[in-house]
PDB file of N, CA and C in Angstrom:
ATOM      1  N   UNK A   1     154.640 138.130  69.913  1.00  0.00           N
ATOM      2  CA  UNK A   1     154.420 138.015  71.343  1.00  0.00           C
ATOM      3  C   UNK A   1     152.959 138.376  71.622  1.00  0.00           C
ATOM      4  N   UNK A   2     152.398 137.456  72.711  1.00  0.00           N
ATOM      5  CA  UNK A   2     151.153 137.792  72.761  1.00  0.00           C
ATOM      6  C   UNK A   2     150.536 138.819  73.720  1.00  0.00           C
ATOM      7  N   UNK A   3     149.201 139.536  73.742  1.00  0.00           N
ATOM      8  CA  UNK A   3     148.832 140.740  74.579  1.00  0.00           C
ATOM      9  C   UNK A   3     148.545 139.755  76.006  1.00  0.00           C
ATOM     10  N   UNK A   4     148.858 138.503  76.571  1.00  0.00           N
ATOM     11  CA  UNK A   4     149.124 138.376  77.470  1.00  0.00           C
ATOM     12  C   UNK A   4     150.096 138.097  78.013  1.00  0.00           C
ATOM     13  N   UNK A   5     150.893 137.711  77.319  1.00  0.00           N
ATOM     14  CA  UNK A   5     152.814 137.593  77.622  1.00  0.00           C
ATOM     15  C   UNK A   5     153.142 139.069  77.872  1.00  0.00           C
ATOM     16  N   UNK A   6     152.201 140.104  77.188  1.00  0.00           N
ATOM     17  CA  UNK A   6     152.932 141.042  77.706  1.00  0.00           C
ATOM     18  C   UNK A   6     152.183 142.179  78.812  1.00  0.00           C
ATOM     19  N   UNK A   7     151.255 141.343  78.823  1.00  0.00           N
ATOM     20  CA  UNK A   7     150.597 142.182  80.308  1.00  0.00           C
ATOM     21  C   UNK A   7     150.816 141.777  81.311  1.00  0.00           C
ATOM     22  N   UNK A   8     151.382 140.368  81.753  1.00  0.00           N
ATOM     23  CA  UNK A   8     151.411 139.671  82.899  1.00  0.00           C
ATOM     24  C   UNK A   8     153.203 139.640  83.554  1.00  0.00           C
ATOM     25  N   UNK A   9     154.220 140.496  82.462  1.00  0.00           N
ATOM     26  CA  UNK A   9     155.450 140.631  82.544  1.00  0.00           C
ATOM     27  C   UNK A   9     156.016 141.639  82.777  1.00  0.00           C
ATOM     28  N   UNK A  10     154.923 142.477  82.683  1.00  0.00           N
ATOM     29  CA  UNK A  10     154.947 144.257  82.939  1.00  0.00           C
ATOM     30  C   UNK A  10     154.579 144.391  84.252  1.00  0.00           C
ATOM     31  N   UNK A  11     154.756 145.820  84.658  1.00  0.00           N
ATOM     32  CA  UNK A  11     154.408 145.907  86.053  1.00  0.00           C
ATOM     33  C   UNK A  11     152.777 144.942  86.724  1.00  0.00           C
ATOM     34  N   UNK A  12     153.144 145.619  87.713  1.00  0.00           N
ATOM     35  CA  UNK A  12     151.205 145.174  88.213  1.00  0.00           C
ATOM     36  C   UNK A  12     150.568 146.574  87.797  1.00  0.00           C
ATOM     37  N   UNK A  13     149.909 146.689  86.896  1.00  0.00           N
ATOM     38  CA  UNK A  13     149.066 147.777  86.849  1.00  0.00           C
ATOM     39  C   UNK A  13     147.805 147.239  87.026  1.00  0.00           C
ATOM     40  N   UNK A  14     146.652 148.231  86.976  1.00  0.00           N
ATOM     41  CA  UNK A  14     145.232 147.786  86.755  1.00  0.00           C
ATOM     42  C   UNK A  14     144.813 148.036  85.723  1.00  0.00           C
ATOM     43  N   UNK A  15     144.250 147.589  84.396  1.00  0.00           N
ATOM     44  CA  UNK A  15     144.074 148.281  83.385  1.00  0.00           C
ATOM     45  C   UNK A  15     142.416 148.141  82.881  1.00  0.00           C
ATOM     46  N   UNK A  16     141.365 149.089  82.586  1.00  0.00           N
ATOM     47  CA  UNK A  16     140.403 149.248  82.393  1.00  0.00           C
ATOM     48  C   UNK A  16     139.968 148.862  80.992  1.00  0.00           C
ATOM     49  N   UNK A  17     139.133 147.401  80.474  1.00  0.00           N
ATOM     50  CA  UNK A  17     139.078 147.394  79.312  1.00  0.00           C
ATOM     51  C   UNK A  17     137.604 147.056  79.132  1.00  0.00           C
ATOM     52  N   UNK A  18     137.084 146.971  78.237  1.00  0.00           N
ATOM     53  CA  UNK A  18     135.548 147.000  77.635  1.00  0.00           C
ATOM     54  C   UNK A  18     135.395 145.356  77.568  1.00  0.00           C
ATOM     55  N   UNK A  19     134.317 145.280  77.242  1.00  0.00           N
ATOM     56  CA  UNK A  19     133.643 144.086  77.160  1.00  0.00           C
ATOM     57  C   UNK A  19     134.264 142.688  76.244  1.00  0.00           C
ATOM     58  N   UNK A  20     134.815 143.906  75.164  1.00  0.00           N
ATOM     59  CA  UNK A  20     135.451 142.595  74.250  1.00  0.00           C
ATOM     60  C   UNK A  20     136.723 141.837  74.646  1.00  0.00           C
ATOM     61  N   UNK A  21     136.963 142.346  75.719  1.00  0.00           N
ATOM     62  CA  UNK A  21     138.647 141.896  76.349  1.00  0.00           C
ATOM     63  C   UNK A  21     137.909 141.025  77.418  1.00  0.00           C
ATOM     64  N   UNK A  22     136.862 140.296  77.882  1.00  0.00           N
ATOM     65  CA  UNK A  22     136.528 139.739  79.204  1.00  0.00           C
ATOM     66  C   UNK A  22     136.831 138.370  79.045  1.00  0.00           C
ATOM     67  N   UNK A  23     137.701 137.563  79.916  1.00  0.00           N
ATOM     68  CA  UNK A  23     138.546 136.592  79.997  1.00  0.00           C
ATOM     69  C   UNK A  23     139.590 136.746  80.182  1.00  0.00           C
ATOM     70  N   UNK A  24     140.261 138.168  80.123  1.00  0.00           N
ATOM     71  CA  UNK A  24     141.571 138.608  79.756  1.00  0.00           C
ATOM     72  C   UNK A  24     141.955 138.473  80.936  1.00  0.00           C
ATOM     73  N   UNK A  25     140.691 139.048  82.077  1.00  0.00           N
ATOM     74  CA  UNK A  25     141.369 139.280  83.643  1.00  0.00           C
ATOM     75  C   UNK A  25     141.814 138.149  84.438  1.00  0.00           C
ATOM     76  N   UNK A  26     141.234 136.446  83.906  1.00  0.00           N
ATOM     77  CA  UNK A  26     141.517 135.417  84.707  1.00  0.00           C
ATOM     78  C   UNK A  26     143.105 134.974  84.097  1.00  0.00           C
ATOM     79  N   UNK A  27     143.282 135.203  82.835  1.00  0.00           N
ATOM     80  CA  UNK A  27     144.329 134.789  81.733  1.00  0.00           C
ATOM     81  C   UNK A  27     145.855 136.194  82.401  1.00  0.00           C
ATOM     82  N   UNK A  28     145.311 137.443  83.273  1.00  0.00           N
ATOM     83  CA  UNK A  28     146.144 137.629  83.522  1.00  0.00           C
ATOM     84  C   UNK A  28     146.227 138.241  84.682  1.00  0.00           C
ATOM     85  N   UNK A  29     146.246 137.326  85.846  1.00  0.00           N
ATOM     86  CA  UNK A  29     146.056 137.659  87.480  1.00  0.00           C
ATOM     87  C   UNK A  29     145.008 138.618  87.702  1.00  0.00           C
ATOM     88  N   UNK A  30     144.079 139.438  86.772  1.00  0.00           N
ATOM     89  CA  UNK A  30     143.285 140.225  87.458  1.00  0.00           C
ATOM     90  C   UNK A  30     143.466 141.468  87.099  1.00  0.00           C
ATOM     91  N   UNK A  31     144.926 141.220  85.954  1.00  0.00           N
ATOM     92  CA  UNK A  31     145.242 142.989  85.955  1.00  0.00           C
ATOM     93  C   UNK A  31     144.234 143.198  84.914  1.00  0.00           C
ATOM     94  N   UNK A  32     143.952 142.687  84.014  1.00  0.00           N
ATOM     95  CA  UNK A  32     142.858 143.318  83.511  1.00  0.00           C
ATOM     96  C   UNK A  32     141.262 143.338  83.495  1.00  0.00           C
ATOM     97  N   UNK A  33     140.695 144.766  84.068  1.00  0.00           N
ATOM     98  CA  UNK A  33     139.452 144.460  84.577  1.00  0.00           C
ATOM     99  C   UNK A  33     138.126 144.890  83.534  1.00  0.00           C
ATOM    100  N   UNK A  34     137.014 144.402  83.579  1.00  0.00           N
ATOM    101  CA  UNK A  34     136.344 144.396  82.270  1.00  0.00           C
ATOM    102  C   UNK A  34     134.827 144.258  83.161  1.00  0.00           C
ATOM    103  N   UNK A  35     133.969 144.886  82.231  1.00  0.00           N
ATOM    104  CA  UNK A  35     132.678 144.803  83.138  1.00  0.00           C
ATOM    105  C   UNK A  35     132.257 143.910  83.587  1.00  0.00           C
ATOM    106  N   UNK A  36     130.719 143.612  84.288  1.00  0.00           N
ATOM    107  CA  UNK A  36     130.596 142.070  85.437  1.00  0.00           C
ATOM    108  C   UNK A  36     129.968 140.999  83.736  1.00  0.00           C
ATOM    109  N   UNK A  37     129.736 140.305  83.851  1.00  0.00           N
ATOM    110  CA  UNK A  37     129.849 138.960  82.884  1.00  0.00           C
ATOM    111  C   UNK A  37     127.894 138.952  83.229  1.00  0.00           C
ATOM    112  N   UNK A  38     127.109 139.237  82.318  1.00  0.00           N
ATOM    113  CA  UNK A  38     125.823 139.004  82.598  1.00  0.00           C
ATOM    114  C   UNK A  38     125.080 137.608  82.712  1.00  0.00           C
ATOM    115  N   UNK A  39     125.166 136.962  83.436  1.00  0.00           N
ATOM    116  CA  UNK A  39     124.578 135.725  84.013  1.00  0.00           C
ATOM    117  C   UNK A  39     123.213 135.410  83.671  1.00  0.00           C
ATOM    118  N   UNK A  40     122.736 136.201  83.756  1.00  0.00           N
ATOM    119  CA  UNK A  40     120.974 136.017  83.165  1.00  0.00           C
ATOM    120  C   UNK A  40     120.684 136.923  82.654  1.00  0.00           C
ATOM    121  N   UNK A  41     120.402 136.137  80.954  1.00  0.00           N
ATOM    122  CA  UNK A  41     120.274 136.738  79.688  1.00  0.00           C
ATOM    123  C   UNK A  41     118.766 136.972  80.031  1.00  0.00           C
ATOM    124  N   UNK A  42     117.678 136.109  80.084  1.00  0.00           N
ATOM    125  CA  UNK A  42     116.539 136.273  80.246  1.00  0.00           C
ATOM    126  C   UNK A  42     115.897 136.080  81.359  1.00  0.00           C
ATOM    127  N   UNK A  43     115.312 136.929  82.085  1.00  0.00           N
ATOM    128  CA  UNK A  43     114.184 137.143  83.096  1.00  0.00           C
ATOM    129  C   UNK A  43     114.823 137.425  84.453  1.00  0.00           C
ATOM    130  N   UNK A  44     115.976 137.878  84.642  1.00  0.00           N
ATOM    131  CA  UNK A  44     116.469 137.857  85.831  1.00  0.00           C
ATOM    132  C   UNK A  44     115.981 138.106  87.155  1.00  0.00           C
ATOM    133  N   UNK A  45     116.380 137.635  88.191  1.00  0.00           N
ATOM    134  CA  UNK A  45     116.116 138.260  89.377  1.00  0.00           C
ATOM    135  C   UNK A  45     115.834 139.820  89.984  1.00  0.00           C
ATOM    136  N   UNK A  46     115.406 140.261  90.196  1.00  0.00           N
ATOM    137  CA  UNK A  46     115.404 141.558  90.754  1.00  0.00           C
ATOM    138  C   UNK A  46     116.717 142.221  91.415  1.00  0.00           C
ATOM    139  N   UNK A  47     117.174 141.415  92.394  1.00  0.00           N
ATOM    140  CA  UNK A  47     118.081 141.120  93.390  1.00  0.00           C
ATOM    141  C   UNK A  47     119.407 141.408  92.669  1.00  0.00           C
ATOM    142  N   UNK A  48     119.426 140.588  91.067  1.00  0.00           N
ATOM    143  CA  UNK A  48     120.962 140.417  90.774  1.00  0.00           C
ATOM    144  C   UNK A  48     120.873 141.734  89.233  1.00  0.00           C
ATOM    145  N   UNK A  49     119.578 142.016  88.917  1.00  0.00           N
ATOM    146  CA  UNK A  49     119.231 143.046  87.968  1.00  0.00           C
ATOM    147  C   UNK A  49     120.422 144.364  88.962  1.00  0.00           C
ATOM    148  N   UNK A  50     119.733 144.448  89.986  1.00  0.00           N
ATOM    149  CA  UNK A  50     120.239 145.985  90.551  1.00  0.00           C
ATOM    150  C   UNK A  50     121.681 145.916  90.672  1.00  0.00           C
ATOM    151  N   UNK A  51     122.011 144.602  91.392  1.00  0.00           N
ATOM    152  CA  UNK A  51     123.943 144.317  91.715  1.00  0.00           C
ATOM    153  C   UNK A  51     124.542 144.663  90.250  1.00  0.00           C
ATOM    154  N   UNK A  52     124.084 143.821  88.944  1.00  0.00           N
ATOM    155  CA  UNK A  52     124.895 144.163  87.850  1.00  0.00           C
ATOM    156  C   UNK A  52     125.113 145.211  87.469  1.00  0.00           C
ATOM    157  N   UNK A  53     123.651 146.402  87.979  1.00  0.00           N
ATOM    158  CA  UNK A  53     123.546 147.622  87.120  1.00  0.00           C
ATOM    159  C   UNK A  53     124.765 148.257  87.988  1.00  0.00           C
ATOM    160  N   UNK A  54     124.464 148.192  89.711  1.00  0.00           N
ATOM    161  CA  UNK A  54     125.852 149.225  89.980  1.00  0.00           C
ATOM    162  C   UNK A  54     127.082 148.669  89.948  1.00  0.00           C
ATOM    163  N   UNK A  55     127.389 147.251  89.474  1.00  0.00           N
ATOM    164  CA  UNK A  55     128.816 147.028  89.125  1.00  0.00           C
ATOM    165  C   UNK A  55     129.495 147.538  87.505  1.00  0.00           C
ATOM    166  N   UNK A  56     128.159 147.516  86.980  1.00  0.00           N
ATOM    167  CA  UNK A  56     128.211 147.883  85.450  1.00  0.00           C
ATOM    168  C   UNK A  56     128.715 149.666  85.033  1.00  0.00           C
ATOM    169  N   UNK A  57     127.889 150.027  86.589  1.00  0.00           N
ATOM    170  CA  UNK A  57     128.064 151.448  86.225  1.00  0.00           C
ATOM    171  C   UNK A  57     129.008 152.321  87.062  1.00  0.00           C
ATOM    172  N   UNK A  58     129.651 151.215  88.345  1.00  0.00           N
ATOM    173  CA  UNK A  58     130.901 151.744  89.023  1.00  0.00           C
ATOM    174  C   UNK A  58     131.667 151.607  87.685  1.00  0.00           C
ATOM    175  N   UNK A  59     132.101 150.547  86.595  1.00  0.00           N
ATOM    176  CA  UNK A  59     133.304 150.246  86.041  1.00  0.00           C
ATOM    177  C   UNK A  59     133.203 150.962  84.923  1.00  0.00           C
ATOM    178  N   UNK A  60     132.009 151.590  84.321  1.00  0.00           N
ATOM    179  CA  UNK A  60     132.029 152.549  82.869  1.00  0.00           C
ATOM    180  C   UNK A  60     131.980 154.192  83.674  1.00  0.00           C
ATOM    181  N   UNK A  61     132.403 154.455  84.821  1.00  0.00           N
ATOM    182  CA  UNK A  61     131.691 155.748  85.510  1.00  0.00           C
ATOM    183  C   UNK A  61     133.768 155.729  85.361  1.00  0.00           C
ATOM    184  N   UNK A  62     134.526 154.479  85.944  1.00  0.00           N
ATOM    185  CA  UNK A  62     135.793 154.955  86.086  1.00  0.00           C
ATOM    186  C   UNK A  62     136.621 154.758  84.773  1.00  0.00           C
ATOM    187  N   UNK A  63     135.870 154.045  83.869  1.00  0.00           N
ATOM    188  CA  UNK A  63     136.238 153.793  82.093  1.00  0.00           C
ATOM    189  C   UNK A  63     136.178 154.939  81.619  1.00  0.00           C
ATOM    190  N   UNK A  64     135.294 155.938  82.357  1.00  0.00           N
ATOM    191  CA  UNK A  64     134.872 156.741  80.696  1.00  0.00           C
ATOM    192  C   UNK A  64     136.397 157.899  80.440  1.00  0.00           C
ATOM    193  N   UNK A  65     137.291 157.965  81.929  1.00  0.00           N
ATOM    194  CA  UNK A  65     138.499 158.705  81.581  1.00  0.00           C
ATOM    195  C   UNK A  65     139.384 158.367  81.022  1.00  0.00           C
ATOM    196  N   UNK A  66     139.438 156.803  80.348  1.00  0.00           N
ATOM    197  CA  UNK A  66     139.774 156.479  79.758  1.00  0.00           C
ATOM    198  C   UNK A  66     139.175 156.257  77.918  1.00  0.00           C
ATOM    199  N   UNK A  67     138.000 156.599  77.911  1.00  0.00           N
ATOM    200  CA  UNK A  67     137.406 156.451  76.663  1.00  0.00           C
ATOM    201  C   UNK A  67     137.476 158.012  76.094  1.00  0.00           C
ATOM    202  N   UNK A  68     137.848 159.117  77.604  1.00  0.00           N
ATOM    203  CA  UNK A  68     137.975 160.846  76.804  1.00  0.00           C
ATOM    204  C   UNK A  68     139.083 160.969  76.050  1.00  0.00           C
ATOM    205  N   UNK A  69     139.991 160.071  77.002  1.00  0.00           N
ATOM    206  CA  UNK A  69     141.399 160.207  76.204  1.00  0.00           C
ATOM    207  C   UNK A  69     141.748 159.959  75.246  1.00  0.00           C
ATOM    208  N   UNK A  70     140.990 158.691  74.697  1.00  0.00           N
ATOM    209  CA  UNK A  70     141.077 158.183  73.063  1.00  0.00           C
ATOM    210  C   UNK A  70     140.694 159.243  72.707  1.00  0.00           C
ATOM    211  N   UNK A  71     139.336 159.629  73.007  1.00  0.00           N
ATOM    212  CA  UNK A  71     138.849 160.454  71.806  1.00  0.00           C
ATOM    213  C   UNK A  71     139.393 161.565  71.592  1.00  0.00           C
ATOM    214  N   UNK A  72     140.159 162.061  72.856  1.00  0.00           N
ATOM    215  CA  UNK A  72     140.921 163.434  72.566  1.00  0.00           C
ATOM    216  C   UNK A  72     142.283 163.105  71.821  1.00  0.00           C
ATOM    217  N   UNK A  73     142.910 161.912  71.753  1.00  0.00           N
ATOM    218  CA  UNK A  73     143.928 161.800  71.004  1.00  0.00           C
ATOM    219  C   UNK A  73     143.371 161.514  69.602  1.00  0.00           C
ATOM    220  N   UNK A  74     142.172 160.854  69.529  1.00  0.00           N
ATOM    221  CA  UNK A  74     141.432 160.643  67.306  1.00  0.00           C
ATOM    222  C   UNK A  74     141.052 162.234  67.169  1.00  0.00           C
ATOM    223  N   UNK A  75     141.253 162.941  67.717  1.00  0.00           N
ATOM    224  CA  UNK A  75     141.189 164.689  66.972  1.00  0.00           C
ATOM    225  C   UNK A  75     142.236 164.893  66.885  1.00  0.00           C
ATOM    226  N   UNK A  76     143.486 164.443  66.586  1.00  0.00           N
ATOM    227  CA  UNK A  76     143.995 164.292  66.118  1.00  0.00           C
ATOM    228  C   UNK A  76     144.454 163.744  64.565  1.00  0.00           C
ATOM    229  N   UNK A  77     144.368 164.138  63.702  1.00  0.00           N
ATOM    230  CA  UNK A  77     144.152 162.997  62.532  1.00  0.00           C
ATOM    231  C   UNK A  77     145.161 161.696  62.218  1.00  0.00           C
ATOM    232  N   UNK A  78     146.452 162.260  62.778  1.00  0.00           N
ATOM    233  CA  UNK A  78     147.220 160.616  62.547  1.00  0.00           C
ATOM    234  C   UNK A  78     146.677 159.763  63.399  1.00  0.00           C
ATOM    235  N   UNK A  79     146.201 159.921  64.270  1.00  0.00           N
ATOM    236  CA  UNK A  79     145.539 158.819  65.161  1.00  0.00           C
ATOM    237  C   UNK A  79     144.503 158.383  64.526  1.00  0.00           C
ATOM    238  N   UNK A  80     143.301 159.169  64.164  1.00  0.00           N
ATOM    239  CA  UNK A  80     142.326 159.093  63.801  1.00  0.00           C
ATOM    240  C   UNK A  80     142.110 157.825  62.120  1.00  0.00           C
ATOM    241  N   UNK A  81     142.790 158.044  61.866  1.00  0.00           N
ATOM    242  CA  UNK A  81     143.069 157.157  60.871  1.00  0.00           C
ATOM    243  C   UNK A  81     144.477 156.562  60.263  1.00  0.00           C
ATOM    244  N   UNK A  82     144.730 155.903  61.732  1.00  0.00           N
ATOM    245  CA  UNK A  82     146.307 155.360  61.918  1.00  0.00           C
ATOM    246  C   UNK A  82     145.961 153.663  62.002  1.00  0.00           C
ATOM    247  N   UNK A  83     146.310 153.485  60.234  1.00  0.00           N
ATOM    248  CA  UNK A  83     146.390 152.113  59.808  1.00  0.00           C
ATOM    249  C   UNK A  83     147.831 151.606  59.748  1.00  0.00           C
ATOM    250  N   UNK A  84     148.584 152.133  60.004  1.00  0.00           N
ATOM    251  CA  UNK A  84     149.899 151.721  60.295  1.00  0.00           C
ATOM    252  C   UNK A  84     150.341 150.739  60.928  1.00  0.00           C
ATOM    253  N   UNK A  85     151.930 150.441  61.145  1.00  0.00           N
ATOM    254  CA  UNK A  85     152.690 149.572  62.319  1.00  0.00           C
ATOM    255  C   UNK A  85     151.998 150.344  63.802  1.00  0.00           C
ATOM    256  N   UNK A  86     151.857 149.219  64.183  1.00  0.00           N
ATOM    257  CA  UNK A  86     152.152 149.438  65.560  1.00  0.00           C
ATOM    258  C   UNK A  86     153.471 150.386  66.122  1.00  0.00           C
ATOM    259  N   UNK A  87     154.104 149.626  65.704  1.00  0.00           N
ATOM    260  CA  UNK A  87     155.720 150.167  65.945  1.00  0.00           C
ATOM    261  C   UNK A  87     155.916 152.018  66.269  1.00  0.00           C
ATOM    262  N   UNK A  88     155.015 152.279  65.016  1.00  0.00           N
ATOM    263  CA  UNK A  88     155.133 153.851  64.827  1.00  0.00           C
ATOM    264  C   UNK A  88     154.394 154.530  65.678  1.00  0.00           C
ATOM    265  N   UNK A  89     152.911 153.705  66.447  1.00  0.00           N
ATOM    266  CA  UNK A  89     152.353 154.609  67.169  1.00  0.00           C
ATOM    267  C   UNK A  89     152.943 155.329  68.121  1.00  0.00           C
ATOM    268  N   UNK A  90     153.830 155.084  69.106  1.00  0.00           N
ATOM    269  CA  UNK A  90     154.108 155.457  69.841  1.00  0.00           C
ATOM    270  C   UNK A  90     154.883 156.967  69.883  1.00  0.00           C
ATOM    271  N   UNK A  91     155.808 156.809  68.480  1.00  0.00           N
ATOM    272  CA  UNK A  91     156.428 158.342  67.747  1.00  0.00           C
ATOM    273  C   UNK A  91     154.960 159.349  68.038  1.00  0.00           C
ATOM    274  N   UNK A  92     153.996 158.757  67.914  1.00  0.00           N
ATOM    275  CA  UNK A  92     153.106 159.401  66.489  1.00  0.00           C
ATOM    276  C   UNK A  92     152.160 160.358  68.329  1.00  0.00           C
ATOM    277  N   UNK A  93     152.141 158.983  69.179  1.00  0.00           N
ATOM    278  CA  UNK A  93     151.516 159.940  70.512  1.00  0.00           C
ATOM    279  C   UNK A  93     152.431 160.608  71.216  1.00  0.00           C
ATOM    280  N   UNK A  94     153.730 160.594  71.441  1.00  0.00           N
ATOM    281  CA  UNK A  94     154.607 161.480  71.713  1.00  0.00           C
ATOM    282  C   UNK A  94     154.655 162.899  70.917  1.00  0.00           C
ATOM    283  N   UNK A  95     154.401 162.496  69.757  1.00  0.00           N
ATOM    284  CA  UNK A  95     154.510 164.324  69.096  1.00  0.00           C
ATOM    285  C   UNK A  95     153.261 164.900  69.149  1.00  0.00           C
ATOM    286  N   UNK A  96     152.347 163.925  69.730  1.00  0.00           N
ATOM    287  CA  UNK A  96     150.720 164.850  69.523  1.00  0.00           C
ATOM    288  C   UNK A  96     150.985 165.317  71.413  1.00  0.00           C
ATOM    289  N   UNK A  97     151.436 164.723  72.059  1.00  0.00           N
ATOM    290  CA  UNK A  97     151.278 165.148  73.159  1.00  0.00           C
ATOM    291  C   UNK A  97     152.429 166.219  73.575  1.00  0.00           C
ATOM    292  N   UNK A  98     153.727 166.382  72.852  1.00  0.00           N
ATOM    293  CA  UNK A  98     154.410 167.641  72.642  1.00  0.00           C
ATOM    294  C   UNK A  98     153.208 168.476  72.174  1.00  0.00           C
ATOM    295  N   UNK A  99     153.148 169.059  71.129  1.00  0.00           N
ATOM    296  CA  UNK A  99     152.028 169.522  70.380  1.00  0.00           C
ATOM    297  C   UNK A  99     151.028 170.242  71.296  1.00  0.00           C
ATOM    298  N   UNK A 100     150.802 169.199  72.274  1.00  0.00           N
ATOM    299  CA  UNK A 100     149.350 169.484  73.060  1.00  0.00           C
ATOM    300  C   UNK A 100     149.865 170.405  74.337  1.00  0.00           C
ATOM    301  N   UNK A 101     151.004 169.866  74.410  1.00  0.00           N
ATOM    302  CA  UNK A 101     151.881 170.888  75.766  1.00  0.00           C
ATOM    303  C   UNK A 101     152.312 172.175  75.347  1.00  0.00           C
ATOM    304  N   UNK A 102     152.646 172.464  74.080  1.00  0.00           N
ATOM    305  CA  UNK A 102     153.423 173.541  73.748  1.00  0.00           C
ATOM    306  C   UNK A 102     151.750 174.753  73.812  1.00  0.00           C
ATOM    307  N   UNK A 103     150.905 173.915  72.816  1.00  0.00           N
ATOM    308  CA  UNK A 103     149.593 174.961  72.824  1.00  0.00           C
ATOM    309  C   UNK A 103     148.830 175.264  73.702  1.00  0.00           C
ATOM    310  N   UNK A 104     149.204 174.440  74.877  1.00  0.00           N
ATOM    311  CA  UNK A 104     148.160 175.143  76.053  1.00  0.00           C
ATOM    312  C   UNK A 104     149.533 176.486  76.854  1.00  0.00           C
ATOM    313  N   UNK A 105     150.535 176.019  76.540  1.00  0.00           N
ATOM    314  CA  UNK A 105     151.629 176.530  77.430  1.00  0.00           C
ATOM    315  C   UNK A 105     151.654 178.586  76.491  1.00  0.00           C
ATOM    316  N   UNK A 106     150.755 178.256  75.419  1.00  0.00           N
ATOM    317  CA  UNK A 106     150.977 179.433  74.456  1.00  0.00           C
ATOM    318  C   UNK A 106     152.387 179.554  73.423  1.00  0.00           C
ATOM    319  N   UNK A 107     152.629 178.634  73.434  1.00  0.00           N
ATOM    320  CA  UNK A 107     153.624 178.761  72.217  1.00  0.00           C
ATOM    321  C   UNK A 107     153.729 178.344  71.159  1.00  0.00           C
ATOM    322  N   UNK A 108     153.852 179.553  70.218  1.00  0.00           N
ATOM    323  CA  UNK A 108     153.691 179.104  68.724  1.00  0.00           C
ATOM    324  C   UNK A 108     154.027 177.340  68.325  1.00  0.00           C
ATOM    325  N   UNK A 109     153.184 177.129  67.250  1.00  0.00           N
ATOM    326  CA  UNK A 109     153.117 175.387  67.431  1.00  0.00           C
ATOM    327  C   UNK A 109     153.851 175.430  65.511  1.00  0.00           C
ATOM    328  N   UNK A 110     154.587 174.706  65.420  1.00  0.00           N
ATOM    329  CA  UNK A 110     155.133 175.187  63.922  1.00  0.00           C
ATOM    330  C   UNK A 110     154.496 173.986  62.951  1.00  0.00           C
TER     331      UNK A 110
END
């Protein structure tokens, strides 16, 4: 099944993705949003220089709480070098995020 059969069948969410996903948002109503598409590679306007920079930097200013979270889940090491099924990830962030609840809560972590 493909990652747009299954984004466009799931709720309406909004989902924040990087550059390499851009096309994704027309392919699926919009839910997925990705930085502005740079139009002029060389010599641009002044005018459309400044628009890209603050569309560029509204969408990585509300990305980056999403880029802490990866990284706080790869200090983790099964994440961190989780060549596995797919299938299994999901076990694998459920017990890191038990894990993560029990040690802030102060309880011995076994």
């Amino acid at each position: 099944m493909g990652l747009v059969k299954h984004l466009t069948g799931g709720p309406a969410l909004e989902i924040l993705a990087d550059a390499g996903y851009q096309g994704l948002g027309a392919q699926t109503g919009g839910r997925v949003v990705t930085p502005p598409h740079r139009k002029f590679k060389r010599n641009p306007p002044d005018w459309y220089e400044e628009i890209y920079e603050r569309q560029r930097k509204a969408h990585s200013s509300r990305r980056i709480r999403v880029e802490h979270g990866i990284a706080h889940l790869k200090n983790w090491r099964a994440l961190a070098r989780h060549h596995g099924r797919r299938e299994h990830i999901l076990r694998i962030f459920t017990l890191c995020r038990g894990l993560t609840a029990a040690d802030r809560r102060g309880m011995p972590v076994v």
